[in-house]
N, C-alpha and C. Protein backbone atom coordinates (compact mmCIF):
# COMPACT_ATOMS: atom_id res chain seq x y z
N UNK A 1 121.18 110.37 123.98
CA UNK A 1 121.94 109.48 124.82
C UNK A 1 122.35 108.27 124.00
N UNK A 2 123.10 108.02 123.70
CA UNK A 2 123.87 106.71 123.39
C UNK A 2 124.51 105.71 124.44
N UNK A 3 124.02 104.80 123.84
CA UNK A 3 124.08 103.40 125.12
C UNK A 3 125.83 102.90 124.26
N UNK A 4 126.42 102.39 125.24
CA UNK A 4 127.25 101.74 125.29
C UNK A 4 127.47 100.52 125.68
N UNK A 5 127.45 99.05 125.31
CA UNK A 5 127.00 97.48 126.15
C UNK A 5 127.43 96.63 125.11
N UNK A 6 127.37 95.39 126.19
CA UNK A 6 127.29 93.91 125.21
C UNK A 6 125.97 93.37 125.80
N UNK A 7 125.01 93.06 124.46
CA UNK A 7 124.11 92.66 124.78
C UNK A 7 124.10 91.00 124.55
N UNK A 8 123.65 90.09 125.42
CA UNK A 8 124.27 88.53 124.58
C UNK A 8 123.52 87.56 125.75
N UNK A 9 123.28 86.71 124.55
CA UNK A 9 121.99 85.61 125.12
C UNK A 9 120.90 85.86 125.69
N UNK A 10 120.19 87.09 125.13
CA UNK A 10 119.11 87.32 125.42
C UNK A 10 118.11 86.96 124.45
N UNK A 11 116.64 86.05 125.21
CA UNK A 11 116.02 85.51 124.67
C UNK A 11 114.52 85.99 124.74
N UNK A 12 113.48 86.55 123.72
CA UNK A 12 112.51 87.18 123.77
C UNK A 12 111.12 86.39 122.95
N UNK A 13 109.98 86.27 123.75
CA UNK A 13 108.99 85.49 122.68
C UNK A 13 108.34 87.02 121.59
N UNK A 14 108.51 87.91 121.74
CA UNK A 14 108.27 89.65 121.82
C UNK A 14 109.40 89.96 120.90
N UNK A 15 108.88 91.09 120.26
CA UNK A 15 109.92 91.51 119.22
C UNK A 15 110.98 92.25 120.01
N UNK A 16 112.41 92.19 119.53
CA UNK A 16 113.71 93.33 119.96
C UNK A 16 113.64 91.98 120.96
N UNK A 17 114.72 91.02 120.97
CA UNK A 17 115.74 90.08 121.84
C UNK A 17 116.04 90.50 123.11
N UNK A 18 117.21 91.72 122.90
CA UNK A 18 117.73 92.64 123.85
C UNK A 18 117.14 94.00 124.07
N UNK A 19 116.96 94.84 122.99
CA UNK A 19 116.09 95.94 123.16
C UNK A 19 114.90 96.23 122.34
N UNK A 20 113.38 96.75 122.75
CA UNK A 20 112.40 97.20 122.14
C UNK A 20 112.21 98.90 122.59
N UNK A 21 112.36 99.32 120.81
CA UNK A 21 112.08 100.89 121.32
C UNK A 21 111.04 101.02 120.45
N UNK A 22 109.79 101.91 121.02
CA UNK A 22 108.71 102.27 120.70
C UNK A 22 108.54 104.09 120.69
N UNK A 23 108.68 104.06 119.10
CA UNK A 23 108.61 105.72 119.03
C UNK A 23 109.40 106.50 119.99
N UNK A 24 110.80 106.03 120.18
CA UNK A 24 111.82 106.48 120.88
C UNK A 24 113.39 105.93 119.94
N UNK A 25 114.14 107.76 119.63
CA UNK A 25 115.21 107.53 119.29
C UNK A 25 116.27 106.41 119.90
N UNK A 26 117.21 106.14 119.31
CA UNK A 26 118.36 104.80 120.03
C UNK A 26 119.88 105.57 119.39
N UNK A 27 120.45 105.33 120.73
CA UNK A 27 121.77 105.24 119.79
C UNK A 27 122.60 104.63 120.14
N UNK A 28 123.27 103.12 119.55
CA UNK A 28 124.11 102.58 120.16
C UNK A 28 125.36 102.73 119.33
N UNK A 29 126.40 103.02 119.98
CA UNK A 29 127.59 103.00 119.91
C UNK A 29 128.72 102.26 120.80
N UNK A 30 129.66 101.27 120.15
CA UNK A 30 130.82 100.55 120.70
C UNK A 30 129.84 99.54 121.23
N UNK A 31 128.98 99.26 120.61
CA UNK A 31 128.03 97.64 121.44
C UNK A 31 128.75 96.67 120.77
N UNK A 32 128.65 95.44 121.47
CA UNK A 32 128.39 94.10 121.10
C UNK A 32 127.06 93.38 121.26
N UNK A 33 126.07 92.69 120.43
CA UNK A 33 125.59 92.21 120.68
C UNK A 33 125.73 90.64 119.92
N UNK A 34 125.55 89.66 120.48
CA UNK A 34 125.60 88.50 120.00
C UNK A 34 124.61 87.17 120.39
N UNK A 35 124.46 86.38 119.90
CA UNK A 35 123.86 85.42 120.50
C UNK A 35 122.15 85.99 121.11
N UNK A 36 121.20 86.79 120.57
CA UNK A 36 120.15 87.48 121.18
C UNK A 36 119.09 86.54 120.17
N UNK A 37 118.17 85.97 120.71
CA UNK A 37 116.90 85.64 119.95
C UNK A 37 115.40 86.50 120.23
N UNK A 38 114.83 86.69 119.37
CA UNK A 38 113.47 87.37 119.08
C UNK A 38 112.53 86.90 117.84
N UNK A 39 111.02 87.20 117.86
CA UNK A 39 110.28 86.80 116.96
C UNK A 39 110.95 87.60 115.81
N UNK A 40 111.41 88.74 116.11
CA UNK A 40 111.80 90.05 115.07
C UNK A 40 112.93 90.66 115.62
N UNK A 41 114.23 90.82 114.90
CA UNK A 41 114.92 92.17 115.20
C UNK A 41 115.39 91.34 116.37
N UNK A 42 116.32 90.04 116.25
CA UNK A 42 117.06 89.36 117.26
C UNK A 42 118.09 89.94 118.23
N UNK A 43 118.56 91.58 117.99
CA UNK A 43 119.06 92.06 118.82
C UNK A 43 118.38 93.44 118.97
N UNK A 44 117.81 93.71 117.81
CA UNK A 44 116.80 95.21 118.37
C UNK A 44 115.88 95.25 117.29
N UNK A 45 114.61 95.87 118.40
CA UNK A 45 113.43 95.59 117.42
C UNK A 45 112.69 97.56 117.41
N UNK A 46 112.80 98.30 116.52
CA UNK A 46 112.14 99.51 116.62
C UNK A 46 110.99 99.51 116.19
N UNK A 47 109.79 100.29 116.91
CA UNK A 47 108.85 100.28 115.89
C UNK A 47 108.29 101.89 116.18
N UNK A 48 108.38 102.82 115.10
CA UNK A 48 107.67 104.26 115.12
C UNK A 48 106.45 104.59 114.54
N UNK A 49 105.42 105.21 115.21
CA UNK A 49 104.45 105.89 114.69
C UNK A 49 104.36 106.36 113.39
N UNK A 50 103.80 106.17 112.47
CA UNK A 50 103.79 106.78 110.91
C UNK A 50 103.76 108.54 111.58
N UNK A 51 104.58 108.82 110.72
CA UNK A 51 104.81 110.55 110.50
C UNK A 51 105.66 110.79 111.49
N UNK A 52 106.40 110.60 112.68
CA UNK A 52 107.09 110.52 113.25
C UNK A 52 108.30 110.39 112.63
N UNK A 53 109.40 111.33 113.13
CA UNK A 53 110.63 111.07 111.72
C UNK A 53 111.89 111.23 113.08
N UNK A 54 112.19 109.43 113.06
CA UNK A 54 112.90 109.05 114.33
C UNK A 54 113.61 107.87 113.81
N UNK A 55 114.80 107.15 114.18
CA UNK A 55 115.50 106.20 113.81
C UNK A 55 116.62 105.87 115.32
N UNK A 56 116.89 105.06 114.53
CA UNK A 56 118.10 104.60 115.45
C UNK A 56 119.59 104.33 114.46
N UNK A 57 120.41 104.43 115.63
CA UNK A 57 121.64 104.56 114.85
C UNK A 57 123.20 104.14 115.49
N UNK A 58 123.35 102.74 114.57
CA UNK A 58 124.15 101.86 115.38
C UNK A 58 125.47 102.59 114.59
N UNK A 59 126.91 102.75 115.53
CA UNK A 59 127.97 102.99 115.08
C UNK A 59 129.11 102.06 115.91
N UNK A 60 129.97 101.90 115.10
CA UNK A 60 131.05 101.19 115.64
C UNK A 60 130.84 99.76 116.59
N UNK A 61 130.03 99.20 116.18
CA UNK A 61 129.23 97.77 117.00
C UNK A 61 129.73 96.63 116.42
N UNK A 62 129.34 95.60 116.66
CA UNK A 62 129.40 94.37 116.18
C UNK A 62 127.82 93.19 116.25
N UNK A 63 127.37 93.05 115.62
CA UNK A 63 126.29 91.82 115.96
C UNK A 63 126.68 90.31 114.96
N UNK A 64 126.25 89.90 116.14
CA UNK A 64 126.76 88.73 115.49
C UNK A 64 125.52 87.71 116.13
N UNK A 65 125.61 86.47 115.15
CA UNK A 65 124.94 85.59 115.42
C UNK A 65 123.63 85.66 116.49
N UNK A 66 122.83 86.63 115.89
CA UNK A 66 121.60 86.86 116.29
C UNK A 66 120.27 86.39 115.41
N UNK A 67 119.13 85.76 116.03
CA UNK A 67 118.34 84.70 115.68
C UNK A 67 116.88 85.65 115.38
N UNK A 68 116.24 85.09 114.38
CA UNK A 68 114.52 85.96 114.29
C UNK A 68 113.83 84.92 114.43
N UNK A 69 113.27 84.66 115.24
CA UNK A 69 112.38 83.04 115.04
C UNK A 69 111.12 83.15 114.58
N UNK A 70 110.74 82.46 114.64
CA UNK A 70 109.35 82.19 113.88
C UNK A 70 109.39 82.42 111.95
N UNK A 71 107.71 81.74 111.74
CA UNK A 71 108.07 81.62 110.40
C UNK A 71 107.62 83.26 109.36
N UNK A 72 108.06 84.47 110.02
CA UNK A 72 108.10 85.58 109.47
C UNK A 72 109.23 86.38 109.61
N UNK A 73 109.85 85.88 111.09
CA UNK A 73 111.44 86.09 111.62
C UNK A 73 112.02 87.18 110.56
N UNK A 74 111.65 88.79 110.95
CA UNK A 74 112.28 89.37 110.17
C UNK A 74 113.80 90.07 110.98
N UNK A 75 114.43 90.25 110.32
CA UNK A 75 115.82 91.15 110.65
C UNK A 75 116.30 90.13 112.05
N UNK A 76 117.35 89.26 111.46
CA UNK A 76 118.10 88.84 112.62
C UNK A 76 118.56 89.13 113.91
N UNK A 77 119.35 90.73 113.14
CA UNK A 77 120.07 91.53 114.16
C UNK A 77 119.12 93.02 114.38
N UNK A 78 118.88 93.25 113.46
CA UNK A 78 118.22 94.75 113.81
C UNK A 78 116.63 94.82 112.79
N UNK A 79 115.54 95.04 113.19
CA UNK A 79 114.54 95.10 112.53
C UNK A 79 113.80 96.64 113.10
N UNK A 80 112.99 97.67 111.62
CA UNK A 80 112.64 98.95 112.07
C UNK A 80 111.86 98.88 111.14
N UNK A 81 110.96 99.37 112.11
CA UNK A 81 109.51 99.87 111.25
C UNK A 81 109.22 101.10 111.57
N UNK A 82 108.95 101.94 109.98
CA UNK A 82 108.36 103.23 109.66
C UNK A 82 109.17 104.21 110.66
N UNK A 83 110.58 104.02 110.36
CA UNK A 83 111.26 104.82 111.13
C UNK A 83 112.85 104.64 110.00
N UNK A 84 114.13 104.85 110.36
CA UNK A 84 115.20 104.95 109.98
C UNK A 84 116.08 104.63 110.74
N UNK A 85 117.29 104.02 109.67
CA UNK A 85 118.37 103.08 110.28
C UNK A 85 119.55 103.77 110.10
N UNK A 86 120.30 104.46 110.78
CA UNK A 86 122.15 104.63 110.33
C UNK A 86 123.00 103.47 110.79
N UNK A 87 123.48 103.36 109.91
CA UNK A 87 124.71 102.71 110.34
C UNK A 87 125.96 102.95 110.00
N UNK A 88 126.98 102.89 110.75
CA UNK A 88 128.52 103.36 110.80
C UNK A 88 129.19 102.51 111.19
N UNK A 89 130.27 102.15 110.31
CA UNK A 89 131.35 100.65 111.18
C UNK A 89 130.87 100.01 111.73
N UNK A 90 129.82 99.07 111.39
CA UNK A 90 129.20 98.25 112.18
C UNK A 90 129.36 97.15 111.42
N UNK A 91 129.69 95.95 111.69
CA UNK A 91 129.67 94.73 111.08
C UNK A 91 128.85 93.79 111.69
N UNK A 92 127.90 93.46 110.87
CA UNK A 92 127.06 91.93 110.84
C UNK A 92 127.60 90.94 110.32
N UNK A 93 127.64 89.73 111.40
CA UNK A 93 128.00 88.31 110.89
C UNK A 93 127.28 86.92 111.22
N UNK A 94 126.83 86.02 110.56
CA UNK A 94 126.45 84.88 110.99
C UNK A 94 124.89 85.41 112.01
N UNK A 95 124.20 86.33 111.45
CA UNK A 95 122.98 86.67 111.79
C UNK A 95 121.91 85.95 110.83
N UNK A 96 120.64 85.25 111.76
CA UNK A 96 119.41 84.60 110.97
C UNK A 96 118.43 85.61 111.51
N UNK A 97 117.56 85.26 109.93
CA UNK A 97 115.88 85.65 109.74
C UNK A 97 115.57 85.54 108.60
N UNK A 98 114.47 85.65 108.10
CA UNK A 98 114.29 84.78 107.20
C UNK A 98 114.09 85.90 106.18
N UNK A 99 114.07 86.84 106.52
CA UNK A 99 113.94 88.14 105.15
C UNK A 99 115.67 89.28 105.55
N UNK A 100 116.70 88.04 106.24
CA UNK A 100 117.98 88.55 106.25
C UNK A 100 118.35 89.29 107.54
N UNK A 101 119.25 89.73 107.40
CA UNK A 101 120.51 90.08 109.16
C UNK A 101 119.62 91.39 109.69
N UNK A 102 119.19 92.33 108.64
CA UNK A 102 118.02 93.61 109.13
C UNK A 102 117.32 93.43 107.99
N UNK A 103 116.27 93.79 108.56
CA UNK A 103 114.61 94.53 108.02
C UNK A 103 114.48 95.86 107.70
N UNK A 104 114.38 96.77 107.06
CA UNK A 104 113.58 98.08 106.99
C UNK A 104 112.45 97.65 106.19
N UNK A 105 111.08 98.45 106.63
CA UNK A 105 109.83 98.39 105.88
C UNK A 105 109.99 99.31 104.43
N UNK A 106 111.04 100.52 104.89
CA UNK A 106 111.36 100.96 103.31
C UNK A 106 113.02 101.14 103.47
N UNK A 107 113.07 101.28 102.47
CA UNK A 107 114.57 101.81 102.13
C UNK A 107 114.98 103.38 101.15
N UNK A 108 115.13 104.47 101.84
CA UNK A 108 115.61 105.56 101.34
C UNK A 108 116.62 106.01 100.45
């Protein structure tokens, strides 16, 4: 299932701003999200089970100016742990955190 939305001004003390997925695929396509704050992953925060081989996968979106707060604030706009990221035509802009706009724990 792929979600379709604008996600915007959503504010979280909890990781994922607008969305938290837990060992559950995502797929957003034609989103906007903007303006979303979180400790982590200011517009989406994933986190998967080790050995679990699951990701999420943003296409044709936009995030923008999405916030990681705190002083570990990882992935502005999108933060994923022990899982996988696609991305397609998606442009990040004017996104904060302090280890940058996304997080992966690895990179493939």
């Amino acid at each position: 299932m792929a979600f379709e939305a604008s996600f915007a001004d959503v504010s979280s003390i909890e990781p994922g701003g607008a969305v938290k997925l837990m060992d559950a695929y995502g797929s957003f396509v034609n989103c906007t999200a903007a303006k979303n704050r979180a400790t982590f992953g200011g517009f989406l925060n994933a986190e998967f089970s080790p050995g679990i081989n699951r990701g999420v996968d943003v296409a044709n979106s936009s995030l923008s100016s999405n916030y990681a707060l705190g002083f570990f604030g990882k992935g502005g706009a999108v933060a994923v742990y022990n899982g996988q990221l696609w991305l397609s035509n998606t442009t990040f802009a004017d996104n904060f955190g302090s280890t940058g706009a996304r997080s992966c724990d690895r990179v493939a």
